[in-house]
C-alpha atoms as a PDB file:
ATOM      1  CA  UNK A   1     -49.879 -37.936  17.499  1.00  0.00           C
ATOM      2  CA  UNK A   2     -50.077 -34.317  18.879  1.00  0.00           C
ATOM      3  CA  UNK A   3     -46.890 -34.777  20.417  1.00  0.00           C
ATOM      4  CA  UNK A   4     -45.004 -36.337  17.560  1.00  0.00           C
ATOM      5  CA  UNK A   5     -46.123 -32.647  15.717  1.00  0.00           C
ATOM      6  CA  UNK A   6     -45.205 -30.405  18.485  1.00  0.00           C
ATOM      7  CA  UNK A   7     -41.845 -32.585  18.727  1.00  0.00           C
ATOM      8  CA  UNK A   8     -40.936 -31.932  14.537  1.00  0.00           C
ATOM      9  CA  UNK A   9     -42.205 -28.306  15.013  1.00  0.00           C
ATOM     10  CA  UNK A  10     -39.579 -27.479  18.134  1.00  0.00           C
ATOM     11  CA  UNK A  11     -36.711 -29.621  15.781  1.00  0.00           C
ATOM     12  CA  UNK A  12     -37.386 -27.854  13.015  1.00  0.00           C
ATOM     13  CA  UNK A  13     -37.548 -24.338  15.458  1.00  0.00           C
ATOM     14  CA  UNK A  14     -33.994 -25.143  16.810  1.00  0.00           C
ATOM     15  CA  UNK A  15     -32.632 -25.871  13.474  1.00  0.00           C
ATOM     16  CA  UNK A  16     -33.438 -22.388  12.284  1.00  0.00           C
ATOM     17  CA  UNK A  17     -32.625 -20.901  15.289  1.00  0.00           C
ATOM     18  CA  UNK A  18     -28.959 -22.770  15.439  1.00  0.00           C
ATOM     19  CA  UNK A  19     -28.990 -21.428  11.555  1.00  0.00           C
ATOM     20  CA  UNK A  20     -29.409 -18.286  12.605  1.00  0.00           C
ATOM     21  CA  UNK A  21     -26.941 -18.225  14.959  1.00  0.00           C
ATOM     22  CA  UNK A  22     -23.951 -19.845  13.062  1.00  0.00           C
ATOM     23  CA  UNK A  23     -25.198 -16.915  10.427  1.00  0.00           C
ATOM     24  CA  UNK A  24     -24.803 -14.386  13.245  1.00  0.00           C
ATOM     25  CA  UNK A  25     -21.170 -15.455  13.858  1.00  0.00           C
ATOM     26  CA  UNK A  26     -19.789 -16.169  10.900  1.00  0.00           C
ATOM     27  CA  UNK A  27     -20.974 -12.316   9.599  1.00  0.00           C
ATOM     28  CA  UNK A  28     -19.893 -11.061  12.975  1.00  0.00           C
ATOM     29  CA  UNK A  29     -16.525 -12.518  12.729  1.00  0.00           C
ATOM     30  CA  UNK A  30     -16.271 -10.872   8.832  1.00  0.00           C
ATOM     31  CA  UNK A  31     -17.265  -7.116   9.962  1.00  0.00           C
ATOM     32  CA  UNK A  32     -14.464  -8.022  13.163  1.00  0.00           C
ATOM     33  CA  UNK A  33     -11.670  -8.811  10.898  1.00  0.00           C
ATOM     34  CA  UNK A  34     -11.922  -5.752   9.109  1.00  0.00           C
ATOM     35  CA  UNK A  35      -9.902  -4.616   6.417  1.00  0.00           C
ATOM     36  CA  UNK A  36      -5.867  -6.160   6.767  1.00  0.00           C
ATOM     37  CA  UNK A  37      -3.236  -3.684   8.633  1.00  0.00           C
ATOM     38  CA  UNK A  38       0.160  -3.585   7.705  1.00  0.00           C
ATOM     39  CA  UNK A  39       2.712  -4.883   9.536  1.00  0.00           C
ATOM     40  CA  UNK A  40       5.662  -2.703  11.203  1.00  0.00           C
ATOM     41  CA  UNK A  41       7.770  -3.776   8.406  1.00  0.00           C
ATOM     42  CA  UNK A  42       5.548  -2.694   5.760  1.00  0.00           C
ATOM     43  CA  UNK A  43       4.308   0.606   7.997  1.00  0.00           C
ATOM     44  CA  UNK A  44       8.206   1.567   7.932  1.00  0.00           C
ATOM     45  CA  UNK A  45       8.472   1.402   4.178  1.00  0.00           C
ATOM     46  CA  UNK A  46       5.234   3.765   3.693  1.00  0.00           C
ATOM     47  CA  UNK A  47       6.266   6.017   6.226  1.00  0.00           C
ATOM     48  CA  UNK A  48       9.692   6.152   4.383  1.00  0.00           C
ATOM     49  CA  UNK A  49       8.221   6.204   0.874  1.00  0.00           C
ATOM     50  CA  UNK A  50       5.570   9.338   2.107  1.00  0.00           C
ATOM     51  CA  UNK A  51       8.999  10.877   3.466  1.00  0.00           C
ATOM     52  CA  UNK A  52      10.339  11.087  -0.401  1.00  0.00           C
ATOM     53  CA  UNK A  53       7.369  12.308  -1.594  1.00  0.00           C
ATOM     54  CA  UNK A  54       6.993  15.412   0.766  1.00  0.00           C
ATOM     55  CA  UNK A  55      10.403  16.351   0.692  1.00  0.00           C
ATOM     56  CA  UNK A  56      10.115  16.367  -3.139  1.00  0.00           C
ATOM     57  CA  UNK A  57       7.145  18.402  -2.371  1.00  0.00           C
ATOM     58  CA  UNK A  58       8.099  20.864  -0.119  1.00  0.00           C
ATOM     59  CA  UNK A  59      11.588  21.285  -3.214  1.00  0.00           C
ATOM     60  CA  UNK A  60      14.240  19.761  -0.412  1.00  0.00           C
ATOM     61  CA  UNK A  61      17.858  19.601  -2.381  1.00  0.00           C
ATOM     62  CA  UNK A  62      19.279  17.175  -4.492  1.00  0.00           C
ATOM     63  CA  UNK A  63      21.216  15.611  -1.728  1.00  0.00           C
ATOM     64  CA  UNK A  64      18.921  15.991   0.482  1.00  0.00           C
ATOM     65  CA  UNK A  65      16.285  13.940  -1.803  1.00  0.00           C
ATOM     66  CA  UNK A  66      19.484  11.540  -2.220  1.00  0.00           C
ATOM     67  CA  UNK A  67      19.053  10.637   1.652  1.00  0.00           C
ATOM     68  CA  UNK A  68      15.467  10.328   1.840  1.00  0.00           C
ATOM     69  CA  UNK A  69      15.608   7.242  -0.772  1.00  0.00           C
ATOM     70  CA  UNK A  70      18.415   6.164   0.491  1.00  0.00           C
ATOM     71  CA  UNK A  71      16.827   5.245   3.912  1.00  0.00           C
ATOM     72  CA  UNK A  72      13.745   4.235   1.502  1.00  0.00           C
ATOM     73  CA  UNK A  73      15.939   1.671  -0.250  1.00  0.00           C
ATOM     74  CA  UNK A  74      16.888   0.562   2.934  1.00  0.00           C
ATOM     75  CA  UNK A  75      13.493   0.120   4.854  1.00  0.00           C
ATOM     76  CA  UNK A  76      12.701  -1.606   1.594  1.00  0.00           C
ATOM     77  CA  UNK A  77      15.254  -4.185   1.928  1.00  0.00           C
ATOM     78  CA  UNK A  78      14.586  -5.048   4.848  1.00  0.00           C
ATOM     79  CA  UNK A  79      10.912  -6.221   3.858  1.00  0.00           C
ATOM     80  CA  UNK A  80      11.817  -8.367   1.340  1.00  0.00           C
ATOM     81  CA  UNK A  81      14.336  -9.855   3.677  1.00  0.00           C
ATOM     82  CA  UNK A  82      11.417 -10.674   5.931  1.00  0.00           C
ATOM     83  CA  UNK A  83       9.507 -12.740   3.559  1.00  0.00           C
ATOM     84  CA  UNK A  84       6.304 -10.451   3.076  1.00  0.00           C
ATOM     85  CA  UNK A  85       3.668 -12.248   1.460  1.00  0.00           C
ATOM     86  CA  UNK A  86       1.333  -9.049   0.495  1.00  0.00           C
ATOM     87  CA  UNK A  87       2.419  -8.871  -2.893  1.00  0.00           C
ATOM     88  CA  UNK A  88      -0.176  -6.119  -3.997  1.00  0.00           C
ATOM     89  CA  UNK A  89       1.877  -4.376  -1.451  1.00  0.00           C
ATOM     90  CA  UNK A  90       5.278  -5.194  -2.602  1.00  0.00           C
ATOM     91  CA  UNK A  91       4.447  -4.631  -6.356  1.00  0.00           C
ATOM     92  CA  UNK A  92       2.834  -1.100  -5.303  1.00  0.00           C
ATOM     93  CA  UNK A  93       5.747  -0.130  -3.199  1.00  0.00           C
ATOM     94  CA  UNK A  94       8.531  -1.307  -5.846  1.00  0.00           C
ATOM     95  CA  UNK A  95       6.649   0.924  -8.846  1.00  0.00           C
ATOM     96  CA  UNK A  96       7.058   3.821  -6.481  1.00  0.00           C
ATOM     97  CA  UNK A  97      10.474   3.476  -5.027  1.00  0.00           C
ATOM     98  CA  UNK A  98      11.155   2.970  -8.968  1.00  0.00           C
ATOM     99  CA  UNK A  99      10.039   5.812  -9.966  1.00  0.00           C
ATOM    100  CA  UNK A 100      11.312   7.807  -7.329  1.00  0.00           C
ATOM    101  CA  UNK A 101      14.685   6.655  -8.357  1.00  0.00           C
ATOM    102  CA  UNK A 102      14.568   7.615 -11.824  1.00  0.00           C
ATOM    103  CA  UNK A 103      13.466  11.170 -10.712  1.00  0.00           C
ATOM    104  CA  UNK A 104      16.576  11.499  -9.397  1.00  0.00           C
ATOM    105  CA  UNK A 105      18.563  10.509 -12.416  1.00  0.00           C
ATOM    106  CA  UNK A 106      16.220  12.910 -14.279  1.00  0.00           C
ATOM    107  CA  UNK A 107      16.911  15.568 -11.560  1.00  0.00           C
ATOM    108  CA  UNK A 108      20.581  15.292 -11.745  1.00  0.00           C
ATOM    109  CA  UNK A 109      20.745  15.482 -15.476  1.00  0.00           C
ATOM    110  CA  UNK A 110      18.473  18.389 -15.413  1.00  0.00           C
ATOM    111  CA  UNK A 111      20.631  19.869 -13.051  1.00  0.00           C
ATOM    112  CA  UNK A 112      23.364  19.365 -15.423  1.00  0.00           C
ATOM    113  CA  UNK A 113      21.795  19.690 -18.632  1.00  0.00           C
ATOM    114  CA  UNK A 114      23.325  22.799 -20.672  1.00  0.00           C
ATOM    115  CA  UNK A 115      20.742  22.379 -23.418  1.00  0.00           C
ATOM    116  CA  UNK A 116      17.562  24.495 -22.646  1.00  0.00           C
ATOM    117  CA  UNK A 117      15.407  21.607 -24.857  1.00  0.00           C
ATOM    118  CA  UNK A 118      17.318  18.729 -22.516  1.00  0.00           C
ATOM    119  CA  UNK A 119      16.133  20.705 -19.379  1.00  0.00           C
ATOM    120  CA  UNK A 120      13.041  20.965 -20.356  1.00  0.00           C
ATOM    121  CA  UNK A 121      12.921  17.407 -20.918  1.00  0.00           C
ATOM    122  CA  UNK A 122      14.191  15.971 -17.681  1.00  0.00           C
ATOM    123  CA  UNK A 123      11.850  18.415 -16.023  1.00  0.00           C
ATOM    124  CA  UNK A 124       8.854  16.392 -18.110  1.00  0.00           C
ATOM    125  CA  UNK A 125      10.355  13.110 -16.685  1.00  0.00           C
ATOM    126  CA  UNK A 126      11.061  14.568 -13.374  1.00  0.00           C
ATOM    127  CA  UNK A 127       7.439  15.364 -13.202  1.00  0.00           C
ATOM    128  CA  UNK A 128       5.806  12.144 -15.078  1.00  0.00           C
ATOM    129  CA  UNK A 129       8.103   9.916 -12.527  1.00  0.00           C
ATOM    130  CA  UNK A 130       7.413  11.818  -9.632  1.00  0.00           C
ATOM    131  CA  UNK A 131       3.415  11.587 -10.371  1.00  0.00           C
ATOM    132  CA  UNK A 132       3.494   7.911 -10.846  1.00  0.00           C
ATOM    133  CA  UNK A 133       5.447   7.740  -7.656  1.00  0.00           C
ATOM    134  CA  UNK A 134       2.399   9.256  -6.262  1.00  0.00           C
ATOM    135  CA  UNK A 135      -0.033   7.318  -7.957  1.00  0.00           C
ATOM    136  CA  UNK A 136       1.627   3.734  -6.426  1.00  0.00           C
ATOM    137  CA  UNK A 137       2.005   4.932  -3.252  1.00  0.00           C
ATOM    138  CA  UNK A 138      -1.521   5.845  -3.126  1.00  0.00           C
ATOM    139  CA  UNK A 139      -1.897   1.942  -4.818  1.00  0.00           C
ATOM    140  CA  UNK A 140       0.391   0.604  -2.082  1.00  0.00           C
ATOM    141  CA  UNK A 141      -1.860   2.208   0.447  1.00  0.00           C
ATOM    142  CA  UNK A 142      -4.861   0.717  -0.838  1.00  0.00           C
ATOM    143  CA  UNK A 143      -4.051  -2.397  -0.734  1.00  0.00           C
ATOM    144  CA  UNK A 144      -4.579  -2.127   3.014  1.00  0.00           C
ATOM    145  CA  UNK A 145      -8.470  -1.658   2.237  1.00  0.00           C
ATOM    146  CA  UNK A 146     -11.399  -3.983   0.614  1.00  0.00           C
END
């Protein structure tokens, strides 16, 4: 009888400890997975994206800003040719090339604005667009976090 106990005690023993274990690794493979990391594709289109936003920063020209979302538009295009999947990404990265874009149509027309009021206006929407550029780039960056 004695051994019939000690044998359920040592089954009952290995089930925790084979519990335990299969705990262990499924947590250990969750803290090694980590957060996800963008791919080169998507890397490209941040690093061009950032690239408009400090040259708008740092008051580049018109033409000059012109280039930078150019090659934006074009880094861009190329990730929705590959087939990306991260569509918190995409979404992010779409707002802010967006609104990048229609700070430069404000730009221009402030530039040619002859109407102080009109100016004055673009400069508003130059500055709203150029903020919520900001704000979903910062959103397209965070999607690379939990």
């Amino acid at each position: 009888m004695r051994e019939y106990q000690w044998y359920k005690v040592m089954q009952r023993v290995f089930v925790i400890a084979a519990a335990g274990v299969l705990l262990f690794a499924v947590s250990f493979a969750f803290m090694r997975s980590g957060p996800p990391q963008p791919t080169a594709e998507e890397k490209t289109v941040l690093d061009a994206l950032k690239n408009v936003q400090e040259g708008y920063s740092s008051r580049v020209t018109f033409d000059r800003y012109t280039e930078l979302l150019a090659v934006a538009a074009q880094k861009l295009d190329q990730l929705k040719r590959s087939g990306t999947d991260n569509s918190c990404f995409m979404n992010a990265a779409n707002r802010c090339f967006s609104s990048f874009e229609i700070g430069k149509k404000a730009w221009k027309a402030k530039d040619e604005a002859t109407d102080e009021r009109r100016r004055i206006d673009m400069e508003t929407t130059l500055s709203f667009t150029i903020g919520y550029a900001s704000v979903s780039l910062a959103k397209a960056n965070q999607c690379f976090y939990k």
